[in-house]
N, C-alpha and C. Protein backbone atom coordinates (compact mmCIF):
# COMPACT_ATOMS: atom_id res chain seq x y z
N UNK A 1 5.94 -13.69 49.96
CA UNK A 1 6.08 -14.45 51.19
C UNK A 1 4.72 -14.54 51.87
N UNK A 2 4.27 -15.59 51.94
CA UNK A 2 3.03 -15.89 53.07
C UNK A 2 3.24 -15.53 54.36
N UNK A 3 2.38 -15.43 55.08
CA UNK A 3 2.13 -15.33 56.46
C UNK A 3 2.55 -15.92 57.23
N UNK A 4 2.89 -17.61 57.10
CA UNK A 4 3.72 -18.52 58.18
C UNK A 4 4.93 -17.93 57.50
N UNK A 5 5.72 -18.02 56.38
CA UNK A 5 6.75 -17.57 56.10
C UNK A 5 7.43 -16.21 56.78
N UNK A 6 6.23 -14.97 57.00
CA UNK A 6 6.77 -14.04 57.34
C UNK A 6 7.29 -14.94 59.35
N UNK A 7 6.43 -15.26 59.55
CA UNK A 7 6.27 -15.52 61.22
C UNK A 7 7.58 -16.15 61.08
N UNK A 8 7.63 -17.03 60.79
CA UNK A 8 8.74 -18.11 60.49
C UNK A 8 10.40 -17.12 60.52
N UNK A 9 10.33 -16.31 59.66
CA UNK A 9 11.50 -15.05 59.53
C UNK A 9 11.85 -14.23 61.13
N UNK A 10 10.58 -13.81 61.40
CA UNK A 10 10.51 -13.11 62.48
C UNK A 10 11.02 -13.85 63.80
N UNK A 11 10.39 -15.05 63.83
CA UNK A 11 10.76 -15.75 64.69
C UNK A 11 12.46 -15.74 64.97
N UNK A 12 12.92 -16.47 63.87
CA UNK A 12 13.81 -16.93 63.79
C UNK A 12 15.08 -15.51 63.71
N UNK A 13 14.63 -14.29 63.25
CA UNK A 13 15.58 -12.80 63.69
C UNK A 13 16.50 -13.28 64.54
N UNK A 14 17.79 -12.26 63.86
CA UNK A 14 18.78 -12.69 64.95
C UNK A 14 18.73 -11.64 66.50
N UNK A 15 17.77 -10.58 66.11
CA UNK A 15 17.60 -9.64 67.75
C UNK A 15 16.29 -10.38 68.61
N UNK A 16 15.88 -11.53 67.87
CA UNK A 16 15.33 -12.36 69.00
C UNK A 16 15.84 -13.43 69.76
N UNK A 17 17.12 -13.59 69.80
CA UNK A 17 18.06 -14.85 69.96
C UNK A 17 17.84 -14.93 71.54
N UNK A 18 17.75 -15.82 72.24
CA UNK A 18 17.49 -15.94 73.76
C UNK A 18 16.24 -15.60 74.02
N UNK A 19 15.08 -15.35 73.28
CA UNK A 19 13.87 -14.65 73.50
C UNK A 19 12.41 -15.62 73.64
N UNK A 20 13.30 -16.80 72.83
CA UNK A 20 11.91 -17.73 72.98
C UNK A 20 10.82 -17.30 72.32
N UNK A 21 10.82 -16.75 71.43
CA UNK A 21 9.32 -15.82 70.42
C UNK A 21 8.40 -16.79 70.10
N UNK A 22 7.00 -16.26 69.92
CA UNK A 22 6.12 -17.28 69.15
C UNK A 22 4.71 -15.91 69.08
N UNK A 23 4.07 -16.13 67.95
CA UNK A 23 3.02 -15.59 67.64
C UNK A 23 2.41 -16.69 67.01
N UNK A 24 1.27 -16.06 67.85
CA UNK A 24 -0.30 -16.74 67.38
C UNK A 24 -1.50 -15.59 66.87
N UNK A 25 -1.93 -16.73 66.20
CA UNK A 25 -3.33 -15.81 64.88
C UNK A 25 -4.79 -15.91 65.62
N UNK A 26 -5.77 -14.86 65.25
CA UNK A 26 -6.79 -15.27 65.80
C UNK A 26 -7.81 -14.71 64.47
N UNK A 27 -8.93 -14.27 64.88
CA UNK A 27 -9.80 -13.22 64.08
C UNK A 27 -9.65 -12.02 63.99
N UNK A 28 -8.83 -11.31 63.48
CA UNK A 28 -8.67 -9.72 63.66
C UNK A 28 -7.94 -9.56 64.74
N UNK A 29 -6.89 -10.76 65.32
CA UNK A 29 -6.20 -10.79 66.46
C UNK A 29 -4.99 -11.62 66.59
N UNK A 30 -4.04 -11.39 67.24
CA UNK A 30 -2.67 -12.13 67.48
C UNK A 30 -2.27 -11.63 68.55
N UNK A 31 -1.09 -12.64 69.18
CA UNK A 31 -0.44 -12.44 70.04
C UNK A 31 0.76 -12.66 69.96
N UNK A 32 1.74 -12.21 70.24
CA UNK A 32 3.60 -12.34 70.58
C UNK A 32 3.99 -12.58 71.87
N UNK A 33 4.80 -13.59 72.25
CA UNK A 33 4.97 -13.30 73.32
C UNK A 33 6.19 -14.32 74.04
N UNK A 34 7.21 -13.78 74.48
CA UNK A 34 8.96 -14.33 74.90
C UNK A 34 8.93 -14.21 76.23
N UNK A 35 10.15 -14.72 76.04
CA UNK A 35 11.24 -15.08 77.67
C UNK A 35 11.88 -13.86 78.04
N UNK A 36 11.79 -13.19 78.83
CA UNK A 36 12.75 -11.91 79.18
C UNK A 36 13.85 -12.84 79.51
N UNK A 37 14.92 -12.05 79.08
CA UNK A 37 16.40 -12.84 78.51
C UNK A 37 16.97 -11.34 79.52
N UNK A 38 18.58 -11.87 80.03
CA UNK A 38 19.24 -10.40 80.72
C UNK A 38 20.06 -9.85 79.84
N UNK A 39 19.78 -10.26 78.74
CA UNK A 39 20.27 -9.28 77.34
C UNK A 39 19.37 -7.87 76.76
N UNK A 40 17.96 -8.00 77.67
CA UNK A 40 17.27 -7.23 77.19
C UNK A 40 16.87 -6.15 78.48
N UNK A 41 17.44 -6.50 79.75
CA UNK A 41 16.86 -5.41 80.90
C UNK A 41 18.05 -4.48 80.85
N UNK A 42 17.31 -3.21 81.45
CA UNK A 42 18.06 -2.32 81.49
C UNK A 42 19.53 -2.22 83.01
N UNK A 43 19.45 -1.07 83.31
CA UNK A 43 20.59 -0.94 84.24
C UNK A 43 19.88 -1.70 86.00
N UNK A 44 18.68 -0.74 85.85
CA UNK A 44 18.15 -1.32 87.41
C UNK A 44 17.73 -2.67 87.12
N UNK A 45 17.77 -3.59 85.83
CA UNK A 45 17.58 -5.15 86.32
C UNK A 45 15.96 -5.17 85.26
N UNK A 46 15.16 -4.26 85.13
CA UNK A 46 14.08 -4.40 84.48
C UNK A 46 14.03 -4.34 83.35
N UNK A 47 12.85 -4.85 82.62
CA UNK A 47 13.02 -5.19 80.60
C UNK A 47 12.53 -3.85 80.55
N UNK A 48 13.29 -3.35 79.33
CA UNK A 48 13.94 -2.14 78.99
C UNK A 48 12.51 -1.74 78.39
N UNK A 49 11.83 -0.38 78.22
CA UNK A 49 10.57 0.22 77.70
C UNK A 49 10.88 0.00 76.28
N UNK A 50 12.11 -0.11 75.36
CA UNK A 50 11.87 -0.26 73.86
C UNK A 50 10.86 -1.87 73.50
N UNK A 51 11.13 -2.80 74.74
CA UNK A 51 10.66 -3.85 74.13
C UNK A 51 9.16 -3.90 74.78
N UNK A 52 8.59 -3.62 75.71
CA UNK A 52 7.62 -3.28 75.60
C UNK A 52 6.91 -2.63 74.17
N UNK A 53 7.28 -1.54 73.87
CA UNK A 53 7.11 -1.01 72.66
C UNK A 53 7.00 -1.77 71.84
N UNK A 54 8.28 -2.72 71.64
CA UNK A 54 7.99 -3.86 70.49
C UNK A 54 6.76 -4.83 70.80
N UNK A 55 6.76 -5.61 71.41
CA UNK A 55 5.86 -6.64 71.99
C UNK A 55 4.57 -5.91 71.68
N UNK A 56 4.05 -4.39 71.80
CA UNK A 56 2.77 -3.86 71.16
C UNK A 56 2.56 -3.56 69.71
N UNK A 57 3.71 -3.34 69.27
CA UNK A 57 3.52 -3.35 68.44
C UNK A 57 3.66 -4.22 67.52
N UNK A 58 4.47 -4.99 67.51
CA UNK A 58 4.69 -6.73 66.97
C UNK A 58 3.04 -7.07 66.78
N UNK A 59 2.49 -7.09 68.21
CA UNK A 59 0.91 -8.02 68.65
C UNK A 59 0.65 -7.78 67.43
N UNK A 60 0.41 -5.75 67.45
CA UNK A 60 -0.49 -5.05 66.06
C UNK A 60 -0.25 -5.53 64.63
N UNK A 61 0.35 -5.74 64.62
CA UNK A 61 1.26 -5.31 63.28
C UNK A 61 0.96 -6.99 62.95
N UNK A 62 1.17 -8.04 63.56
CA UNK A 62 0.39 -9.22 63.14
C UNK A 62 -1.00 -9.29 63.54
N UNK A 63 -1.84 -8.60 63.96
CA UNK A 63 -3.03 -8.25 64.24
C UNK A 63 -3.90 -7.69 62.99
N UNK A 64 -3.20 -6.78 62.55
CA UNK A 64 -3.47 -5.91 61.01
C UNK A 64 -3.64 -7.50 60.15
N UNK A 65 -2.37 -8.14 60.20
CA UNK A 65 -2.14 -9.28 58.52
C UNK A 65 -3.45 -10.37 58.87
N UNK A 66 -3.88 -10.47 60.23
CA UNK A 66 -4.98 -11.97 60.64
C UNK A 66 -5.92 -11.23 59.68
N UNK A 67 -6.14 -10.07 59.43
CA UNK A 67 -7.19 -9.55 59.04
C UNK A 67 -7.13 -9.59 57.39
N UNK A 68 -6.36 -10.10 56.58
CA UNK A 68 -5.76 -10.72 55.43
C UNK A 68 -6.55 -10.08 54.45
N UNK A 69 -5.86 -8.67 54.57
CA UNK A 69 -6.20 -7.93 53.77
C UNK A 69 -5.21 -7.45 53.33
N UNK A 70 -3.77 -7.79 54.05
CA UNK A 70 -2.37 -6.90 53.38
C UNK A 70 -1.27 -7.99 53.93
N UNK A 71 -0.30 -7.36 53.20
CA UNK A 71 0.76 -8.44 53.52
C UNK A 71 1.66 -7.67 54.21
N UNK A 72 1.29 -6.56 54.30
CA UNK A 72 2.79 -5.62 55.03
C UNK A 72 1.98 -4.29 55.82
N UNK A 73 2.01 -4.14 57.02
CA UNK A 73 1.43 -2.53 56.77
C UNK A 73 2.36 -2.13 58.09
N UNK A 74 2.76 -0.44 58.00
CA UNK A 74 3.62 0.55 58.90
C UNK A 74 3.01 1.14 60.14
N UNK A 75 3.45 1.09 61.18
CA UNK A 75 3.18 1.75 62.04
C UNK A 75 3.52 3.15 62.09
N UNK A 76 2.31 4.07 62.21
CA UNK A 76 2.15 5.10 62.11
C UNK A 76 1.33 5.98 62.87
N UNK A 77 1.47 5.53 64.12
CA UNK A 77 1.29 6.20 65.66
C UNK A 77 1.49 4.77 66.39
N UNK A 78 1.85 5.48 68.07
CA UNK A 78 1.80 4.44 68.89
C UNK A 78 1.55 5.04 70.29
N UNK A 79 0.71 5.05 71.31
CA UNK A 79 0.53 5.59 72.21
C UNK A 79 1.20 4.49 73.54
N UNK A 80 1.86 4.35 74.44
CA UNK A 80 1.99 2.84 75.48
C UNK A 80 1.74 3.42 77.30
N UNK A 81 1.42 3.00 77.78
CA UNK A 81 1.28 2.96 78.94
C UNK A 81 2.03 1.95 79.36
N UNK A 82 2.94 2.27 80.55
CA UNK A 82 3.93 1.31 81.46
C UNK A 82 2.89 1.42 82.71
N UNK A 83 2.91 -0.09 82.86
CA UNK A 83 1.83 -0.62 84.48
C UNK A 83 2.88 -0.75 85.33
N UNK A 84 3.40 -2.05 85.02
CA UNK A 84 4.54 -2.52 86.04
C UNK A 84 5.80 -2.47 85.40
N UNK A 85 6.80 -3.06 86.53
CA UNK A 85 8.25 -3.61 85.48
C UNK A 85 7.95 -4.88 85.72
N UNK A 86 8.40 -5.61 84.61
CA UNK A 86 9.16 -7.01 84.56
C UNK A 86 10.54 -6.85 84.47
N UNK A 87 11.26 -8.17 85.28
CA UNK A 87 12.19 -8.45 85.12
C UNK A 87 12.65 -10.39 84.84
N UNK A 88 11.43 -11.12 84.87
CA UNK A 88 11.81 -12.39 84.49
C UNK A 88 10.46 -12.80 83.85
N UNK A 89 10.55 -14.65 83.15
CA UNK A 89 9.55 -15.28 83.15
C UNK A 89 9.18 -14.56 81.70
N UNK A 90 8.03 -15.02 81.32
CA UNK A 90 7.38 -15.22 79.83
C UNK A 90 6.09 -13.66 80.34
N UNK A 91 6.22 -13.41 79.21
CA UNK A 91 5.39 -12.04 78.73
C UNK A 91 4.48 -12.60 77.50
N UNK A 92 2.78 -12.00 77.58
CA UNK A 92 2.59 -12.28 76.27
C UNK A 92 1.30 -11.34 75.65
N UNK A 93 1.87 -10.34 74.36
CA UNK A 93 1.25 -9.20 74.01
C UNK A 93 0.19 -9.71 73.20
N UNK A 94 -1.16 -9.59 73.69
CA UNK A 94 -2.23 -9.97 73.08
C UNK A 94 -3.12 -8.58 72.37
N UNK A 95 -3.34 -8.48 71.01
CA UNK A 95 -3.77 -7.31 70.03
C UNK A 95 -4.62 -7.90 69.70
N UNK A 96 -5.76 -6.50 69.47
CA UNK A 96 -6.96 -6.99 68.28
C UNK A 96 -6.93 -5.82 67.82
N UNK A 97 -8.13 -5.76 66.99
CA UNK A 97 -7.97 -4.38 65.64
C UNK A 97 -9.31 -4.05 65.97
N UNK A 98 -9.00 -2.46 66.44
CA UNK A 98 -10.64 -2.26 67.02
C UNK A 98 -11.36 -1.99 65.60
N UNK A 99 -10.67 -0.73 64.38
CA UNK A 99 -11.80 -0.53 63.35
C UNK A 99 -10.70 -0.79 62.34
N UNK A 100 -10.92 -0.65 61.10
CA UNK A 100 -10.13 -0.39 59.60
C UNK A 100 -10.61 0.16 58.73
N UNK A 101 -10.42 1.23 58.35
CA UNK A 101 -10.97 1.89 57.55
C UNK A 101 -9.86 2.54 56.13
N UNK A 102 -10.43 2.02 55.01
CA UNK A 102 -9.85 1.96 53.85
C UNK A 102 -7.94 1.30 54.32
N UNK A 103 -7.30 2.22 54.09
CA UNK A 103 -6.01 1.21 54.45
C UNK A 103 -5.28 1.76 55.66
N UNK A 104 -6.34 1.94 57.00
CA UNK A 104 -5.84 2.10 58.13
C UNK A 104 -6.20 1.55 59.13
N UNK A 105 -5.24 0.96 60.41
CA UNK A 105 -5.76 -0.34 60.89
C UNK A 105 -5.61 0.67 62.74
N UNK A 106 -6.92 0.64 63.45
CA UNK A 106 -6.59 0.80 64.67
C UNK A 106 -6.24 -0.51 65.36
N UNK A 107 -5.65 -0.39 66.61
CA UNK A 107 -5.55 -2.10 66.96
C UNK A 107 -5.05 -1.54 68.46
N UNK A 108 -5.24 -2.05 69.68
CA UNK A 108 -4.61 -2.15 70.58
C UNK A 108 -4.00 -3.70 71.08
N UNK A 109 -3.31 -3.12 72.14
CA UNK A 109 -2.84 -4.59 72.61
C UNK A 109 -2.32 -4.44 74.17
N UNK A 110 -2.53 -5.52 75.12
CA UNK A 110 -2.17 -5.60 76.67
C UNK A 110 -1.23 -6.41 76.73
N UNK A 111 -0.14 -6.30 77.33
CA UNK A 111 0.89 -7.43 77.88
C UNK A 111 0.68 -7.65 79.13
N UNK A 112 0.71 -9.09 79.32
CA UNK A 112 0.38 -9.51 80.80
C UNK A 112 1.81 -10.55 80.81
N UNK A 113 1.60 -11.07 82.23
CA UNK A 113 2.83 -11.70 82.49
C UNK A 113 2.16 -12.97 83.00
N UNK A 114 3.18 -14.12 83.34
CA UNK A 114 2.68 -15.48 83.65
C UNK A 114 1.48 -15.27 84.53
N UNK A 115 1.73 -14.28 85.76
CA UNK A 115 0.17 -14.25 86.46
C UNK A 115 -0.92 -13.43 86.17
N UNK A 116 -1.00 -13.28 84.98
CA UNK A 116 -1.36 -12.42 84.18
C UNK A 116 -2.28 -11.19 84.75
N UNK A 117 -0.97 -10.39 85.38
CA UNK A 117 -0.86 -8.86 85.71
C UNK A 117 -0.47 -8.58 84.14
N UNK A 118 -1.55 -7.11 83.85
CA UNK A 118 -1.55 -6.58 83.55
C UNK A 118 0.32 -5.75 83.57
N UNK A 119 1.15 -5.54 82.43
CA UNK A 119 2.13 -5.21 82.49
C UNK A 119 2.54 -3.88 81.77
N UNK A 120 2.03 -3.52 80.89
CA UNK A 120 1.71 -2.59 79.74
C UNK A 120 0.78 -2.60 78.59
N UNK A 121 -0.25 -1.60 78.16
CA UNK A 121 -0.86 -1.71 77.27
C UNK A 121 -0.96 -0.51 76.39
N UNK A 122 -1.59 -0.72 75.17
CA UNK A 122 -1.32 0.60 73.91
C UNK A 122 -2.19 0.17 73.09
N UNK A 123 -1.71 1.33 72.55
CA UNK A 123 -2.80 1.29 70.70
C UNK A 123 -2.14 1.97 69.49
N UNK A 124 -2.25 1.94 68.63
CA UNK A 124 -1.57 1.91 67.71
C UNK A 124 -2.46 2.11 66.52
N UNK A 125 -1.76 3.39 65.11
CA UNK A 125 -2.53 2.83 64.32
C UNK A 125 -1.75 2.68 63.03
N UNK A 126 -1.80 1.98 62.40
CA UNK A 126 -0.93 1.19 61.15
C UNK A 126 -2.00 1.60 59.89
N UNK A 127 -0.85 1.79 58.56
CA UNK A 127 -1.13 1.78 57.35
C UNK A 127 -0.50 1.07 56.41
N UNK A 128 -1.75 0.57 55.32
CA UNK A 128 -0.97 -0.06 54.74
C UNK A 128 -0.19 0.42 53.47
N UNK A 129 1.22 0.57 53.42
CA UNK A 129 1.84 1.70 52.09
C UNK A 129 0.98 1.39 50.56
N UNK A 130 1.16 2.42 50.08
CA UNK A 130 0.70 2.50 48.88
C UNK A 130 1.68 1.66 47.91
N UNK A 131 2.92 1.99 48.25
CA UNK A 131 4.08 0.97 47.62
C UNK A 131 3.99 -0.74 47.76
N UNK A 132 3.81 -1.27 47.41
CA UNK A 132 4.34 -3.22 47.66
C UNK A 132 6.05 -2.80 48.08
N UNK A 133 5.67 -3.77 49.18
CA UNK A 133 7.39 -3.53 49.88
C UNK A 133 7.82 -5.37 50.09
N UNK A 134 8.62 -5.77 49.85
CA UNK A 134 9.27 -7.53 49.65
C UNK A 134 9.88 -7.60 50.71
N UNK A 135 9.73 -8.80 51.54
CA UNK A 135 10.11 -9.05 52.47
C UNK A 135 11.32 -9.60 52.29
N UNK A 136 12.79 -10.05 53.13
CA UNK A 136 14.29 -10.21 52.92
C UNK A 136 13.96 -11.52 53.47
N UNK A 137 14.56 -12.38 53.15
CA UNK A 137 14.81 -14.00 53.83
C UNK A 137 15.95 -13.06 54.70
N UNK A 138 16.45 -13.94 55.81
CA UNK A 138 17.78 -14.20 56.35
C UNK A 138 18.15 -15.28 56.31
């Protein structure tokens, strides 16, 4: 599976349904970034800390592949800092890959919001398995 193919999959996930997803490629960089949907906030009304989590690590994790050196690689640390809450409007997690060394990718990434406050940011560092792992159509 290529790279638009994988995006294309991801996108289209059925735990992104109401989410509005889209990732973009850069140089050693990408971004993810949706609609907070009220399928995804928690009890007090705010988007829940797992998706934060995701949204950094998503950025990374297509941040690692711009760098088209692998077709798959695992997250295998993740550090996040919570700034603010969101509770509406478009979010969008922007990653780059600070170093890589043999098949390990550092990368951070910031989520900002439409006025682009600063919302949460992290770092992360990903490997790529020694195994070839095949990606599933849905």
């Amino acid at each position: 599976m290529n790279v638009n193919e994988i995006i294309e999959q991801y996108i289209s996930h059925p735990m992104h349904k109401n989410l509005n997803m889209n990732v973009h490629f850069g140089k050693e960089s990408a971004s993810v970034s949706m609609t907070i949907h009220e399928s995804i906030l928690n009890l007090v009304g705010t988007l829940h800390g797992a998706i934060y989590f995701k949204l950094i690590d998503d950025s990374c994790f297509f941040a690692a592949l711009s760098a088209k050196e692998s077709h798959f690689v695992a997250t295998s640390n993740m550090t996040i800092h919570y700034v603010k809450p969101a509770s509406e409007g478009r979010l969008v997690a922007k990653a780059t890959i600070i170093t890589k060394r043999n098949r390990m990718y550092l990368c951070k990434s910031t989520i900002i919001n439409e006025k682009e406050d600063i919302i949460a940011y992290g770092s992360g560092s990903f490997i790529e398995p020694k195994k070839n792992y095949n990606y599933k159509k849905i």
